[in-house]
C-alpha atoms as a PDB file:
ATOM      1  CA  UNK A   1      29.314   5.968 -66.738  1.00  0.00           C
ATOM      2  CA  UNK A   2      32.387   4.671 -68.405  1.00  0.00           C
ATOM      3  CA  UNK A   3      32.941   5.012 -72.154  1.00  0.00           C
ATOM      4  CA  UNK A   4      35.154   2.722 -74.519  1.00  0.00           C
ATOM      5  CA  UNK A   5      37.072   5.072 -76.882  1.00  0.00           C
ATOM      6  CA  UNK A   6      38.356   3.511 -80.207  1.00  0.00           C
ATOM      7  CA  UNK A   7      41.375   5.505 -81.563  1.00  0.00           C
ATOM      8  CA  UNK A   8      42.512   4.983 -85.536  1.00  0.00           C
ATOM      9  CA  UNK A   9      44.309   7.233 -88.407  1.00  0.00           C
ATOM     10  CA  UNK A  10      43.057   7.894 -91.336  1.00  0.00           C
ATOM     11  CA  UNK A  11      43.428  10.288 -94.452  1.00  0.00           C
ATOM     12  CA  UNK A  12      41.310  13.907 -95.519  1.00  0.00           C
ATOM     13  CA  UNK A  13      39.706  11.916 -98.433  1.00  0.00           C
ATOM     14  CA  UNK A  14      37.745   9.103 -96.617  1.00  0.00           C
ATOM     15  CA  UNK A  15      37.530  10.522 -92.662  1.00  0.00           C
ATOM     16  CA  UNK A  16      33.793  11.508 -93.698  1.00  0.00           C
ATOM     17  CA  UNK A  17      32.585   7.881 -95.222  1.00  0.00           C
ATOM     18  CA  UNK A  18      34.499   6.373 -92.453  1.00  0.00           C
ATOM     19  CA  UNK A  19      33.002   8.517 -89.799  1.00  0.00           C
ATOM     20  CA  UNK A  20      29.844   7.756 -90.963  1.00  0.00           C
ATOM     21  CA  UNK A  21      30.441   3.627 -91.113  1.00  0.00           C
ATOM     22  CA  UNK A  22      31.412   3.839 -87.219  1.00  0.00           C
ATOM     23  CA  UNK A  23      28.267   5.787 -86.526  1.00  0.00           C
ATOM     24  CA  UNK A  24      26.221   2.898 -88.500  1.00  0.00           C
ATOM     25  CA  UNK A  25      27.992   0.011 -85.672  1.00  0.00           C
ATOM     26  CA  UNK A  26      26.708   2.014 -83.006  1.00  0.00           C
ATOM     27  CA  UNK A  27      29.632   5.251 -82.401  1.00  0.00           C
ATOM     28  CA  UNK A  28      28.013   7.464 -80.332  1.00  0.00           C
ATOM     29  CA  UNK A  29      30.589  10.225 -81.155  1.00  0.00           C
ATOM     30  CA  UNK A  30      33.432  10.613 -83.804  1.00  0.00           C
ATOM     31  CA  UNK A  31      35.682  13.151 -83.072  1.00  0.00           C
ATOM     32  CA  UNK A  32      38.530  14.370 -85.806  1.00  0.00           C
ATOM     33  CA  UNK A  33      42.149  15.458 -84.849  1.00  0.00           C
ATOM     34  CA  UNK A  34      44.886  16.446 -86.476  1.00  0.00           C
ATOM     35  CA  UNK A  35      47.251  13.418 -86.877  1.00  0.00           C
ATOM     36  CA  UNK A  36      50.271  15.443 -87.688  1.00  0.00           C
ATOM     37  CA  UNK A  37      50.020  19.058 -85.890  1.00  0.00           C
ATOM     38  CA  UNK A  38      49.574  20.873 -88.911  1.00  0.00           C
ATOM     39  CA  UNK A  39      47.248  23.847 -88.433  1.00  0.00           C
ATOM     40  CA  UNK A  40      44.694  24.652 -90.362  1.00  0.00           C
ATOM     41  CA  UNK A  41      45.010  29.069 -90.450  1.00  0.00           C
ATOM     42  CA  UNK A  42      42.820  30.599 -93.644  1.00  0.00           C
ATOM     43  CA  UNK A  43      40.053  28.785 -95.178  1.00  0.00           C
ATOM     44  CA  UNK A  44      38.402  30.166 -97.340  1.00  0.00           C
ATOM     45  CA  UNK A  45      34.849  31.485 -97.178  1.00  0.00           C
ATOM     46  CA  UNK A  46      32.601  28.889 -96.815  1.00  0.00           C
ATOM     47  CA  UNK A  47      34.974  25.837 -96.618  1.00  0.00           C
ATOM     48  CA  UNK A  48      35.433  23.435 -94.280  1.00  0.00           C
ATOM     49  CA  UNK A  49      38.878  21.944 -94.937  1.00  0.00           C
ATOM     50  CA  UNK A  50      40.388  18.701 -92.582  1.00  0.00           C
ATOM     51  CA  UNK A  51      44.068  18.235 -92.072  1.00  0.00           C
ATOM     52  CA  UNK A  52      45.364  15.565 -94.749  1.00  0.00           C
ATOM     53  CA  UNK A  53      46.202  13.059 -91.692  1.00  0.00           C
ATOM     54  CA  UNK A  54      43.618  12.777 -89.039  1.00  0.00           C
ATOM     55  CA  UNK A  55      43.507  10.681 -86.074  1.00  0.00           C
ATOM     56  CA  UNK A  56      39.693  10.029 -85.190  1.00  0.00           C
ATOM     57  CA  UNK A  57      38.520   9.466 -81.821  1.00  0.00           C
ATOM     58  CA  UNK A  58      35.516   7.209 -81.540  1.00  0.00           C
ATOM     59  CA  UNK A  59      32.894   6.980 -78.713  1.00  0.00           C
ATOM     60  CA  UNK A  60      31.075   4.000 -78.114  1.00  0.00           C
ATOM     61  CA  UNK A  61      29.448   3.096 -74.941  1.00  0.00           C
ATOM     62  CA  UNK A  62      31.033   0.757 -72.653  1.00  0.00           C
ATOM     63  CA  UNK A  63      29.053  -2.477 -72.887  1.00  0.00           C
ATOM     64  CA  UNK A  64      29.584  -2.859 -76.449  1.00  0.00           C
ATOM     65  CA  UNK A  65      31.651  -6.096 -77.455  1.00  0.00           C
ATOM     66  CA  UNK A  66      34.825  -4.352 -78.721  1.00  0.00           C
ATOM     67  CA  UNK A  67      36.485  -7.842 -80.533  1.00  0.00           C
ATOM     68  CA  UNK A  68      33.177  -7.718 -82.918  1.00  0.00           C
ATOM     69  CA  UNK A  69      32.894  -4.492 -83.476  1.00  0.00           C
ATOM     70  CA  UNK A  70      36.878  -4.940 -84.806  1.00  0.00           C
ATOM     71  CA  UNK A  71      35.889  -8.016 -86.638  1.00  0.00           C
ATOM     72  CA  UNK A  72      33.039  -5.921 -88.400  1.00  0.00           C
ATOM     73  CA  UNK A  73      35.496  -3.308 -89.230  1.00  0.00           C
ATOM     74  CA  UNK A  74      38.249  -5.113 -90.376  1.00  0.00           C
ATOM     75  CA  UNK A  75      35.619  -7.081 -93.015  1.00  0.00           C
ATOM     76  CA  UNK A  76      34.509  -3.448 -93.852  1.00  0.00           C
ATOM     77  CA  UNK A  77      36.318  -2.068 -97.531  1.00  0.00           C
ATOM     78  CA  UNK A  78      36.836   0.609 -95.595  1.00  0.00           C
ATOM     79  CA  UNK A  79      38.916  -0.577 -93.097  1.00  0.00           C
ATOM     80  CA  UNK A  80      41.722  -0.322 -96.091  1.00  0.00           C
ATOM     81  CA  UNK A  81      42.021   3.201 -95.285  1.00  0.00           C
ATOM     82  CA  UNK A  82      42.781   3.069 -91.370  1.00  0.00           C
ATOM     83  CA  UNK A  83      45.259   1.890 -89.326  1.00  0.00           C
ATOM     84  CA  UNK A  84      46.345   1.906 -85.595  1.00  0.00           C
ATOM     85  CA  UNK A  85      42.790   1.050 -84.119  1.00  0.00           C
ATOM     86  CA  UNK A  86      43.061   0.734 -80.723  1.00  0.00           C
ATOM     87  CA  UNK A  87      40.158   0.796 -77.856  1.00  0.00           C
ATOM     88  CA  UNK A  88      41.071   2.207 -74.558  1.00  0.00           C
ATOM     89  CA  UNK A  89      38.249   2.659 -71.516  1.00  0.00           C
ATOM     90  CA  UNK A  90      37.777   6.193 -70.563  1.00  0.00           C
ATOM     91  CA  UNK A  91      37.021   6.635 -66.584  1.00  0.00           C
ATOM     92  CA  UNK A  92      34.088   8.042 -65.673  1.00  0.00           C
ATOM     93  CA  UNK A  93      34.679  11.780 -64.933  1.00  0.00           C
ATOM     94  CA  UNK A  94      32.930  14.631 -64.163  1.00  0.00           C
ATOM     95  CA  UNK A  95      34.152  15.941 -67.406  1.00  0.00           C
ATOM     96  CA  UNK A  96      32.759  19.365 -66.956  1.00  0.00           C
ATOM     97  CA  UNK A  97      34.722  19.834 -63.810  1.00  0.00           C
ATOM     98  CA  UNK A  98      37.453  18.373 -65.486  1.00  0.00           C
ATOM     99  CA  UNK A  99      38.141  20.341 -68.433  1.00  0.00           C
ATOM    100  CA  UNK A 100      37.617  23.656 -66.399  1.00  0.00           C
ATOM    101  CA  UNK A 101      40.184  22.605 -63.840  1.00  0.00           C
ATOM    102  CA  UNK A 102      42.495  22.881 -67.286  1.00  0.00           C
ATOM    103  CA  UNK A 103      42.091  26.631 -66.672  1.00  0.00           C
ATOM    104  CA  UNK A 104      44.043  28.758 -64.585  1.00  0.00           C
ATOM    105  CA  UNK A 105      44.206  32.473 -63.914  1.00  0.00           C
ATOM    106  CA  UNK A 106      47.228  33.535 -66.234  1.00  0.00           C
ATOM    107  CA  UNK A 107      49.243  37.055 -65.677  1.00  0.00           C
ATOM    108  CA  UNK A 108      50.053  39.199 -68.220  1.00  0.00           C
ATOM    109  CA  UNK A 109      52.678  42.080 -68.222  1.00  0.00           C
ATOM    110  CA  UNK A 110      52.881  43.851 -64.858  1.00  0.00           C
ATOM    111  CA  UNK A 111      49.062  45.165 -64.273  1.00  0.00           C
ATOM    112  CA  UNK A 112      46.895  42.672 -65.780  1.00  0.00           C
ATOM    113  CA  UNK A 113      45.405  39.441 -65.156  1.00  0.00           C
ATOM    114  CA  UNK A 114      42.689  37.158 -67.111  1.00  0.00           C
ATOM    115  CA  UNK A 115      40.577  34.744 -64.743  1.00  0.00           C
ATOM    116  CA  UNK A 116      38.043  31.786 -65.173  1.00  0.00           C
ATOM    117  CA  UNK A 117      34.772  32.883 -63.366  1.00  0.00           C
ATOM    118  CA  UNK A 118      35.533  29.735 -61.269  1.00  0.00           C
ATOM    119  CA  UNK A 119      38.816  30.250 -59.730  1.00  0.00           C
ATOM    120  CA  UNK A 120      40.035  32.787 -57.094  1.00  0.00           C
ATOM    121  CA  UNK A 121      41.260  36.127 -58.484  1.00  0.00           C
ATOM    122  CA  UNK A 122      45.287  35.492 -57.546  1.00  0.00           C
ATOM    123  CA  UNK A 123      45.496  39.825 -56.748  1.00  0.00           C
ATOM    124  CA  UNK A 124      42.580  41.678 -55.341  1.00  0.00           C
ATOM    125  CA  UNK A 125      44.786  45.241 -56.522  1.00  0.00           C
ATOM    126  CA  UNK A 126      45.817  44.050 -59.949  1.00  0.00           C
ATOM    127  CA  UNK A 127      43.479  44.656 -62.980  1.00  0.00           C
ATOM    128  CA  UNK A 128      41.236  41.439 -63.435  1.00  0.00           C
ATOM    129  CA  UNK A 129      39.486  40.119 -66.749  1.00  0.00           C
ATOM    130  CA  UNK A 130      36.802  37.496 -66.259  1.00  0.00           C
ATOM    131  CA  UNK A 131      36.783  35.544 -69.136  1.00  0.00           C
ATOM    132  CA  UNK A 132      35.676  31.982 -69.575  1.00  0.00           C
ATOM    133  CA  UNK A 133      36.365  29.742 -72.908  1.00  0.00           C
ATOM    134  CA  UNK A 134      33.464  29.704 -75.071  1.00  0.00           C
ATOM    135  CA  UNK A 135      32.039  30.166 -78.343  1.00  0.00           C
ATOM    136  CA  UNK A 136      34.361  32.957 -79.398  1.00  0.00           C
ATOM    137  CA  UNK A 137      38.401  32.738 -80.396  1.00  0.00           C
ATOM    138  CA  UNK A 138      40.535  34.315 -77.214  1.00  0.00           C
ATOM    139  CA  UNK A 139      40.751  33.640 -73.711  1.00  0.00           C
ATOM    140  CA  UNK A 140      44.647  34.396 -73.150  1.00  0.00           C
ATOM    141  CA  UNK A 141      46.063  30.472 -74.337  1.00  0.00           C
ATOM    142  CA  UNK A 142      47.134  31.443 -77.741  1.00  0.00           C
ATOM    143  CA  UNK A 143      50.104  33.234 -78.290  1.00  0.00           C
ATOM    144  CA  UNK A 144      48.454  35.652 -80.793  1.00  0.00           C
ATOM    145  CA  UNK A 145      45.994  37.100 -77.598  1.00  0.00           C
ATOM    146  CA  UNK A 146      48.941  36.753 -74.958  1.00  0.00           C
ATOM    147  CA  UNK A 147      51.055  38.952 -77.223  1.00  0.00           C
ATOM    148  CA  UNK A 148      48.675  41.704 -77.693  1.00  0.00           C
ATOM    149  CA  UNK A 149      47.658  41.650 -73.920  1.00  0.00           C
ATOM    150  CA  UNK A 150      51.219  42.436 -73.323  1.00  0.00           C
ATOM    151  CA  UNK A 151      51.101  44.885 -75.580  1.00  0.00           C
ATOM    152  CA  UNK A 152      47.637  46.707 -74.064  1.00  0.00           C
ATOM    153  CA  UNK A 153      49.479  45.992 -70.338  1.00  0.00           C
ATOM    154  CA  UNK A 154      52.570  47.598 -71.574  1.00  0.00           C
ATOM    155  CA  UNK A 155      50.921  51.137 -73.276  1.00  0.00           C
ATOM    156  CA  UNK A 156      49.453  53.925 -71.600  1.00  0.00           C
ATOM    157  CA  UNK A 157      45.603  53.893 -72.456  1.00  0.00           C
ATOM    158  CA  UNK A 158      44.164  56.485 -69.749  1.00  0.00           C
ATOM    159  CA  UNK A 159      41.605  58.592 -71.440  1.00  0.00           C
ATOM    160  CA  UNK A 160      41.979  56.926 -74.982  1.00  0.00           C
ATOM    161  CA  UNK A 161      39.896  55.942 -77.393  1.00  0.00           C
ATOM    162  CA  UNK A 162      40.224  51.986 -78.693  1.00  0.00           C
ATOM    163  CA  UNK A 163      39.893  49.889 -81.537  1.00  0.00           C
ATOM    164  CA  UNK A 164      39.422  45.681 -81.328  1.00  0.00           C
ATOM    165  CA  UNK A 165      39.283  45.196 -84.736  1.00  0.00           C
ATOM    166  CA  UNK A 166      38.252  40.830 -84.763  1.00  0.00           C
ATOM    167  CA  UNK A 167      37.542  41.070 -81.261  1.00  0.00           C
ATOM    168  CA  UNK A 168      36.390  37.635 -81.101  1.00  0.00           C
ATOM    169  CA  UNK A 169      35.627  36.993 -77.316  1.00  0.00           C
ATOM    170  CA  UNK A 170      36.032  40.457 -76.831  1.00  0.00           C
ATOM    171  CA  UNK A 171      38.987  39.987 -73.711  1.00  0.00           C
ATOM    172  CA  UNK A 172      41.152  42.862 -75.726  1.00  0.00           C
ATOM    173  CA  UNK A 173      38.290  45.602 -75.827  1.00  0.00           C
ATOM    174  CA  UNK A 174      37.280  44.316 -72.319  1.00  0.00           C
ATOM    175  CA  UNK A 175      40.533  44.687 -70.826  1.00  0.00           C
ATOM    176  CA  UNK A 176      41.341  48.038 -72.550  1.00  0.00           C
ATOM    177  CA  UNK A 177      38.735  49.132 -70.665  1.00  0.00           C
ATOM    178  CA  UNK A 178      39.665  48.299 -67.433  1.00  0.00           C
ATOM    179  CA  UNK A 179      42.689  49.688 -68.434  1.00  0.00           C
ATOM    180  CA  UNK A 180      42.175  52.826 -68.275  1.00  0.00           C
ATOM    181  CA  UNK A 181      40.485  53.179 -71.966  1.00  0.00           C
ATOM    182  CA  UNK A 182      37.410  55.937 -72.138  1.00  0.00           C
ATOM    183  CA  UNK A 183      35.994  54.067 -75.417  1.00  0.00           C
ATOM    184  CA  UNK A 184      36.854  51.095 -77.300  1.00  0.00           C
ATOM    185  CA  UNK A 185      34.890  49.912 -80.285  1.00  0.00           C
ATOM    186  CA  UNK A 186      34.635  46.486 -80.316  1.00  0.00           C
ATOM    187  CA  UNK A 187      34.197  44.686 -84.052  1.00  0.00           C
ATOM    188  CA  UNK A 188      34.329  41.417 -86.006  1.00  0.00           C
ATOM    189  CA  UNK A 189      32.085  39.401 -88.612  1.00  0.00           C
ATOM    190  CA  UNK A 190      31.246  36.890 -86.687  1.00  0.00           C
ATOM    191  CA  UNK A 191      27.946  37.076 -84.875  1.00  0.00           C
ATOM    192  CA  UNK A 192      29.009  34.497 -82.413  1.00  0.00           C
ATOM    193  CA  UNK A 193      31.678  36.700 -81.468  1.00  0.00           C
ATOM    194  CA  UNK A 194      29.227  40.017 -81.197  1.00  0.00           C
ATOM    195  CA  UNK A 195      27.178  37.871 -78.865  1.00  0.00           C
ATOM    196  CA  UNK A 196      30.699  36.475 -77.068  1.00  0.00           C
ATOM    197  CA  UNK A 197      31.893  39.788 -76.474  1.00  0.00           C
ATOM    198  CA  UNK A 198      28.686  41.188 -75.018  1.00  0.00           C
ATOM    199  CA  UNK A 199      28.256  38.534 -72.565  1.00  0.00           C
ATOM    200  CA  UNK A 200      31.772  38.806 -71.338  1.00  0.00           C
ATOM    201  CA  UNK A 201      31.374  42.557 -71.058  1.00  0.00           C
ATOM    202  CA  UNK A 202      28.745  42.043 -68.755  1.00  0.00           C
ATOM    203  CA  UNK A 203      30.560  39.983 -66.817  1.00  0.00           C
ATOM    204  CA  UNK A 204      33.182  42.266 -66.540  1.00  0.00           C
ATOM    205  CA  UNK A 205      30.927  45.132 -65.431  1.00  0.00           C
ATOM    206  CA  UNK A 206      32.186  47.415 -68.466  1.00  0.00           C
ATOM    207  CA  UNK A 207      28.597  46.729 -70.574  1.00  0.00           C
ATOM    208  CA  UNK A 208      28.038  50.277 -70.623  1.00  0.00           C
ATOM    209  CA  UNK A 209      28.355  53.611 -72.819  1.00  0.00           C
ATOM    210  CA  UNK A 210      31.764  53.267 -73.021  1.00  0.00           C
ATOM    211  CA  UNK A 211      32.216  49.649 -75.063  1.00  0.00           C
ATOM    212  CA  UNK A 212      30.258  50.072 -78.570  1.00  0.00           C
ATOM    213  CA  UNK A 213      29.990  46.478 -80.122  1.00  0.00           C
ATOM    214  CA  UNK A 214      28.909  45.646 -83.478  1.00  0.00           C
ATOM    215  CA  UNK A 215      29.719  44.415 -87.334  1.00  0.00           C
ATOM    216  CA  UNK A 216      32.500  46.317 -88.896  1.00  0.00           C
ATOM    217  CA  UNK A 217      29.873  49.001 -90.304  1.00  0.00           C
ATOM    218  CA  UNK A 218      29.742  50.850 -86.961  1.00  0.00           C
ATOM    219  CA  UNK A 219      32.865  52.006 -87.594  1.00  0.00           C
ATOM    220  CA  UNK A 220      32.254  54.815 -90.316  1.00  0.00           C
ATOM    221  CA  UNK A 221      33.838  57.867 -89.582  1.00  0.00           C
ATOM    222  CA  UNK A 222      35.482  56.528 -86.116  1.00  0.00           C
ATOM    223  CA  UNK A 223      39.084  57.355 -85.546  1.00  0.00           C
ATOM    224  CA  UNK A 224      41.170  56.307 -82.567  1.00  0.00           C
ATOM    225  CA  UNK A 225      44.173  56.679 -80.898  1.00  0.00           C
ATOM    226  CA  UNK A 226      45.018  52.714 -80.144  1.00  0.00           C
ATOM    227  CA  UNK A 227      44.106  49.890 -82.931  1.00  0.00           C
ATOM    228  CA  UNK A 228      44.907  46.212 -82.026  1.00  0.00           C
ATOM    229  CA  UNK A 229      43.775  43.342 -84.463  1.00  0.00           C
ATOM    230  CA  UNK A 230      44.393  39.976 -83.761  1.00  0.00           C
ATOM    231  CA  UNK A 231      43.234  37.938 -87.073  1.00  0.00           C
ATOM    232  CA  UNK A 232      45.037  36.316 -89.543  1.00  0.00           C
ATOM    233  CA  UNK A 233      47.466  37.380 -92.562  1.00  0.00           C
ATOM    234  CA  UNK A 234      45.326  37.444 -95.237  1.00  0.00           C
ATOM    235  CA  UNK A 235      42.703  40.025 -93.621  1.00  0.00           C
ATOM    236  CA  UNK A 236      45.596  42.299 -92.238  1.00  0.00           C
ATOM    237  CA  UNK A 237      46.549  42.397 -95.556  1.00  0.00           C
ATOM    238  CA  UNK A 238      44.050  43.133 -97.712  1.00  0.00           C
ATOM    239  CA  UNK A 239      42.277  45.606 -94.653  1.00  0.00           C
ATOM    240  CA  UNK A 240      45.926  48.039 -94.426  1.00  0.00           C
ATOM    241  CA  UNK A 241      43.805  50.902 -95.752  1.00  0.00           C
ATOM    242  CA  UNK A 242      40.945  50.649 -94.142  1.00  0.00           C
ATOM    243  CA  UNK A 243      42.760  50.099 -90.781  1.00  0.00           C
ATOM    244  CA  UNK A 244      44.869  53.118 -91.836  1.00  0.00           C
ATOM    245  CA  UNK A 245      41.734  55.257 -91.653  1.00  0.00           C
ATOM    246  CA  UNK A 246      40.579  54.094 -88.472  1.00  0.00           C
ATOM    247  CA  UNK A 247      44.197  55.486 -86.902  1.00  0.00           C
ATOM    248  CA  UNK A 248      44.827  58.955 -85.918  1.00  0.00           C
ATOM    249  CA  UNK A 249      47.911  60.764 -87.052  1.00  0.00           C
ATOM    250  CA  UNK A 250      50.454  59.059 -83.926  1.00  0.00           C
ATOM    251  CA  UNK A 251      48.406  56.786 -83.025  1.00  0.00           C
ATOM    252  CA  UNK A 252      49.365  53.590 -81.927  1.00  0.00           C
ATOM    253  CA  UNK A 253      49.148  50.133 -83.894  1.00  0.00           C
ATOM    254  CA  UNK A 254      49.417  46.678 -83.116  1.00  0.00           C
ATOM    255  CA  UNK A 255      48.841  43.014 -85.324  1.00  0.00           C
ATOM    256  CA  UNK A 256      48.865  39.718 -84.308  1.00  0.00           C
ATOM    257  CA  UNK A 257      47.621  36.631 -85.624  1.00  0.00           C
ATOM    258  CA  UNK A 258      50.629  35.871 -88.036  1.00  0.00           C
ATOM    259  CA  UNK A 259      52.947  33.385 -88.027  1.00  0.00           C
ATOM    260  CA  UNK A 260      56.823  34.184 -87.720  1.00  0.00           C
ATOM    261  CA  UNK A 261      57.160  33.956 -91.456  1.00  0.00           C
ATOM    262  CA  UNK A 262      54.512  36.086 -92.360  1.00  0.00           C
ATOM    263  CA  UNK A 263      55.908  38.939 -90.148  1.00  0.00           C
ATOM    264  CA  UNK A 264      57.976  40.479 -92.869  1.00  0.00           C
ATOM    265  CA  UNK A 265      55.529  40.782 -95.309  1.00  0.00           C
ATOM    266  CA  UNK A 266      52.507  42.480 -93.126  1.00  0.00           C
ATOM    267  CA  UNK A 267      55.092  44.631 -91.619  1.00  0.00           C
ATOM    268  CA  UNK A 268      56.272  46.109 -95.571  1.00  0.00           C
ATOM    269  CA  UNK A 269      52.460  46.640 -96.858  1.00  0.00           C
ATOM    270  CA  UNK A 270      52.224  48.683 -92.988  1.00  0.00           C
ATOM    271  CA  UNK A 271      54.978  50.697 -93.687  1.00  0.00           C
ATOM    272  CA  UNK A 272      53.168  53.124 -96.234  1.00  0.00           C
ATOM    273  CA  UNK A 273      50.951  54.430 -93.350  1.00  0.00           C
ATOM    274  CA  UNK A 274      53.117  53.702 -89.752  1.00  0.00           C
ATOM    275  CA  UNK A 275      56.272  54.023 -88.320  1.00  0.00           C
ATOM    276  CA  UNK A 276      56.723  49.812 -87.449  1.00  0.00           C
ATOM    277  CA  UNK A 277      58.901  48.347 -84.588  1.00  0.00           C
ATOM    278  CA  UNK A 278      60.583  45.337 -84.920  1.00  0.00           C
ATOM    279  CA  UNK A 279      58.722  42.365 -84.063  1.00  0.00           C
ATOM    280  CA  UNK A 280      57.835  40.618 -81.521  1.00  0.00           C
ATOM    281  CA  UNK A 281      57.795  36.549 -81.143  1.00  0.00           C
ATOM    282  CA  UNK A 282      56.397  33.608 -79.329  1.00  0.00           C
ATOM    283  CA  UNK A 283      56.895  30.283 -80.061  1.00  0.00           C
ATOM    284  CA  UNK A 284      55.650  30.238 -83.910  1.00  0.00           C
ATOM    285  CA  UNK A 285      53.665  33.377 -84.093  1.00  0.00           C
ATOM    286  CA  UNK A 286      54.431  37.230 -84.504  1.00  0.00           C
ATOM    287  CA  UNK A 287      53.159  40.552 -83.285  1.00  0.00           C
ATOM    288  CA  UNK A 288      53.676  44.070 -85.159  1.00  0.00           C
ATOM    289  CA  UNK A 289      53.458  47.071 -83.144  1.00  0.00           C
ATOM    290  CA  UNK A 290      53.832  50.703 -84.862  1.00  0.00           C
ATOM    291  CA  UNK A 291      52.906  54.409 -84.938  1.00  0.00           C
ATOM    292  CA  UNK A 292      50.533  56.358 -87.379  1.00  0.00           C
ATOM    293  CA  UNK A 293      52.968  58.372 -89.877  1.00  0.00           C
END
């Protein structure tokens, strides 16, 4: 069926009241956007912050009489705090099919491609990572995972042991494996990415003695020869020494998750414990590669 999709801006401060005021004239959805494309990176524990512009998208059902439910709003005190409301008439879609045919397989240094379960694999002889999107961070989009999926492609990993430290959806650990890694401990604190990274290990075939998945307290007394973490600046930070322990005299290091301008910085506090390259960029964000002192 056909939906009718109302479209307005508001601020941080009053998206919640507002949000709830639509629901109350019959919105069978709100949605909330960032008005202004200015990401959200490190909230802290427990918070749930909004963007201080947001653009809400609002689902009502198609039958509705859009001129009153705009002459309710507009009498609404509310209604103070938006602007740009705007209906448009969404088709009807098959929008599961739709938002999977936003996928494609997507190639990444010279060996290694990641796949949606629902598209051909593009080279039979190339190493393949079934991943789907779901309820874990990384399926290859981001810049953060592409970077450090070069990185894996572009290393030697035959016989070593591996570290995912935030392995999220688990497609680093998982494709360590399948290239050429013996072990690779896979770790992060979210349970949703525990059960993420299981689920796409199975998929992969590699759900077997060789990929250990778990909170971060598996890890005592593990040392490896490759460590990749892909979180954010403030963890890499404040985790140097503990990732330092984790890393075998030569063994090699890379960090992603930071933004260009936070490159320098993570790359100095490194420094006590690794040889570091020079970075490498894409678009906005930065990855750190180096080599246990």
């Amino acid at each position: 069926m056909p939906w009718l999709q109302l479209a307005l801006k508001t601020t941080e401060e009053h998206a919640d009241i507002i949000g709830d005021e639509l629901m109350a004239l019959g919105a069978l959805s709100v949605t909330l956007m960032d008005a202004e494309n200015v990401p959200i990176l490190e909230p802290a524990p427990g918070e749930t912050p909004l963007w201080q512009n947001i653009k809400m998208m609002v689902l009502f059902d198609a039958e509705v009489n859009t001129r009153q439910i705009l002459k309710q709003w507009a009498s609404n005190q509310l209604s103070q705090f938006t602007c740009d409301e705007k209906f448009e008439l969404l088709e009807d879609k098959d929008w599961e099919r739709e938002w999977m045919t936003r996928f494609e397989p997507m190639k990444f240094g010279q060996r290694l491609w990641i796949c949606p379960s629902w598209k051909p694999v593009p080279d039979q002889t190339a190493v393949n990572v079934l991943l789907d999107p779901g309820l874990a961070f990384g399926t290859g989009t981001h810049p953060t995972t592409a970077l450090c999926l070069e990185w894996l492609d572009s290393i030697d990993l035959t016989g070593k042991t591996v570290l995912d430290f935030g392995c999220g959806s688990g497609i680093l650990a998982i494709a360590a494996l399948k290239l050429g890694a013996s072990k690779v401990y896979a770790v992060d604190i979210d349970p949703q990415a525990i059960l993420a990274t299981e689920e796409n290990a199975k998929r992969n075939s590699v759900w077997d003695s060789r990929l250990v998945v778990g909170l971060p307290d598996i890890l005592d007394g593990i040392i490896v020869e490759v460590l990749v973490a892909n979180i954010l600046a403030g963890p890499l930070e404040s985790l140097a020494p503990q990732i330092s322990l984790h890393c075998q005299s030569h063994a090699k290091l890379a960090l992603s998750g930071l933004l260009d301008t936070q490159a320098e910085s993570i790359r100095s506090t490194y420094l006590e414990w690794f040889q570091m390259d020079e970075p490498a960029y894409q678009d906005e964000w930065t990855r750190l590669t180096g080599i246990k002192k």
